[in-house]
Protein backbone atom coordinates (compact mmCIF):
# COMPACT_ATOMS: atom_id res chain seq x y z
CA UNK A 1 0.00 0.00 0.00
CA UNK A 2 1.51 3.08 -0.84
CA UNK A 3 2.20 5.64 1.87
CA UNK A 4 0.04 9.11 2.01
CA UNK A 5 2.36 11.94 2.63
CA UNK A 6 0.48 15.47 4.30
CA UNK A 7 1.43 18.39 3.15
CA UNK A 8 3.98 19.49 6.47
CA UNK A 9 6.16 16.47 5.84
CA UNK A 10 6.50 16.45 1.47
CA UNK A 11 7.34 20.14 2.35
CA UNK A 12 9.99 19.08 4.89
CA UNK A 13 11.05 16.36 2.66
CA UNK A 14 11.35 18.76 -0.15
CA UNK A 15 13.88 20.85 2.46
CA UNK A 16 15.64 18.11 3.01
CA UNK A 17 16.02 16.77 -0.73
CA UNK A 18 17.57 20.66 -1.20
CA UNK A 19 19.68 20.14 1.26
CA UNK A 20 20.80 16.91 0.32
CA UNK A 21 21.51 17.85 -3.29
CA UNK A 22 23.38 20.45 -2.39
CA UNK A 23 26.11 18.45 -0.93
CA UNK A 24 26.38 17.30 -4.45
CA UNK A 25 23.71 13.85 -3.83
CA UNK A 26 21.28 12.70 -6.05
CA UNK A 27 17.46 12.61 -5.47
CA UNK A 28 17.23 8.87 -6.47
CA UNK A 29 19.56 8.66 -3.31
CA UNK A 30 17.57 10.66 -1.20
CA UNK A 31 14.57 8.70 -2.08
CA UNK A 32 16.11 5.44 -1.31
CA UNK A 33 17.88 6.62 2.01
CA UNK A 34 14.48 8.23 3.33
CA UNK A 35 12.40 4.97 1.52
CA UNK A 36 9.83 7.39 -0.70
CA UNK A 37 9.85 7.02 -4.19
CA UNK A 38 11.92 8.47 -6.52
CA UNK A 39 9.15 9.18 -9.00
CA UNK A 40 7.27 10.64 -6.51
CA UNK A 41 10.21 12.91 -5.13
CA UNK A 42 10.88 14.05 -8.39
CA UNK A 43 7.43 15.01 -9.21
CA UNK A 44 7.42 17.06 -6.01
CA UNK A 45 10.54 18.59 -6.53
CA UNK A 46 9.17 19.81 -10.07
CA UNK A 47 6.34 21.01 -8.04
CA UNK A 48 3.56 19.22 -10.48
CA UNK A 49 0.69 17.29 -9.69
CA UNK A 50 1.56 13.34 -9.93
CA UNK A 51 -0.06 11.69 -12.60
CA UNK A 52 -1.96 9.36 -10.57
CA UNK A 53 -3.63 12.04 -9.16
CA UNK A 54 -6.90 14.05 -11.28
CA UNK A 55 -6.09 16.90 -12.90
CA UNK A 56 -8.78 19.70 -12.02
CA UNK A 57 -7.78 22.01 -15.07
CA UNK A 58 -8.90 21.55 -18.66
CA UNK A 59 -6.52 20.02 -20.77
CA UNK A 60 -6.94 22.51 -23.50
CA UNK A 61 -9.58 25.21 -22.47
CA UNK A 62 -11.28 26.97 -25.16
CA UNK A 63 -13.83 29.54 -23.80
CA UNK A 64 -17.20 30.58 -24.97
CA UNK A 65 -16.75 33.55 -27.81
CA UNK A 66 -19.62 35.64 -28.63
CA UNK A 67 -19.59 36.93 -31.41
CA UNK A 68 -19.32 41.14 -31.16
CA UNK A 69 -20.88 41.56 -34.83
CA UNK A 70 -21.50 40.12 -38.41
CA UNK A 71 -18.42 42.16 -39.56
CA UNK A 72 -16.13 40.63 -36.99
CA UNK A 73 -14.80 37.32 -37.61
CA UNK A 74 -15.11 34.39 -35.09
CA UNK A 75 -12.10 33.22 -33.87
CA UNK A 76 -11.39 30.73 -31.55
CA UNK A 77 -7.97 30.69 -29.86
CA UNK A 78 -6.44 27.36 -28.41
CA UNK A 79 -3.70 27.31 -25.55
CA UNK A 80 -1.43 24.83 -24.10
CA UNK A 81 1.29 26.48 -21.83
CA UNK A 82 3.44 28.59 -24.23
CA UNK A 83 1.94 27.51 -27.42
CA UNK A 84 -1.29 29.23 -28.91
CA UNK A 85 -3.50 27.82 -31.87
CA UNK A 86 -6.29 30.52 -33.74
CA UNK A 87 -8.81 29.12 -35.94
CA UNK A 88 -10.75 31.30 -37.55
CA UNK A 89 -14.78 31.29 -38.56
CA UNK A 90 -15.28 27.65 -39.92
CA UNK A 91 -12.84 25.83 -37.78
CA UNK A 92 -13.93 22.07 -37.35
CA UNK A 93 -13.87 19.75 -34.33
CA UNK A 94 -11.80 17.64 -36.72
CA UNK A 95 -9.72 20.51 -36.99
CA UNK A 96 -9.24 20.45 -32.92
CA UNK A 97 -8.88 17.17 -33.14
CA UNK A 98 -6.02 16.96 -35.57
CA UNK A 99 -3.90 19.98 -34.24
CA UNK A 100 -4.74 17.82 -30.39
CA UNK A 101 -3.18 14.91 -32.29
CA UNK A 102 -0.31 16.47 -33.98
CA UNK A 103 0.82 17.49 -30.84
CA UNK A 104 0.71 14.83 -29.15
CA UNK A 105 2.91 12.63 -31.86
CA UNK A 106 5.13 15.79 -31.16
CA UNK A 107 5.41 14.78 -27.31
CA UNK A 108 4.49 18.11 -26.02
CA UNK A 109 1.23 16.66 -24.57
């Protein structure tokens, strides 16, 4: 069973992990020394949400545009961290779909 860690004692294990890195360690070491898992001491150390864990936010959020009037165009503006995808009036959900897939043979999702 795996062990549930509260928030006071990742934060003091994060401390520690500093610490101990800066004597020129490695986290694996750490992890094995102090018997957490690496993966999991890594993925506080990066200070992101473990994958086992459900994500709250949207994958890609695209928000509700109303369009101002018949002379502007609709455009519909996709983000992912840095990157930013406009499609304009006619855009397709196979048109989501396929920049959603492209990206994802890329790696960055």
């Amino acid at each position: 069973m795996n062990k549930q860690y509260s928030k006071e004692e990742r934060k003091e294990l994060i401390v520690e992990c500093k610490d101990w890195m800066a004597k020129g360690k490695s986290v694996s070491s750490f992890a094995k020394d102090k018997g957490v898992p690496s993966g999991t001491l890594y993925c506080w150390m990066s200070g992101k949400k473990s994958s086992k864990s459900p994500s709250k936010k949207a994958l890609v959020h695209i928000p509700k545009i109303q369009k101002m009037s018949s002379a502007t165009p609709l455009l519909v503006e996709m983000r992912y961290g840095g990157l930013s995808f406009v499609f304009n009036e006619g855009y397709s959900q196979e048109s989501l779909e396929a920049t959603l897939l492209s990206l994802k043979k890329c790696g960055l999702l």
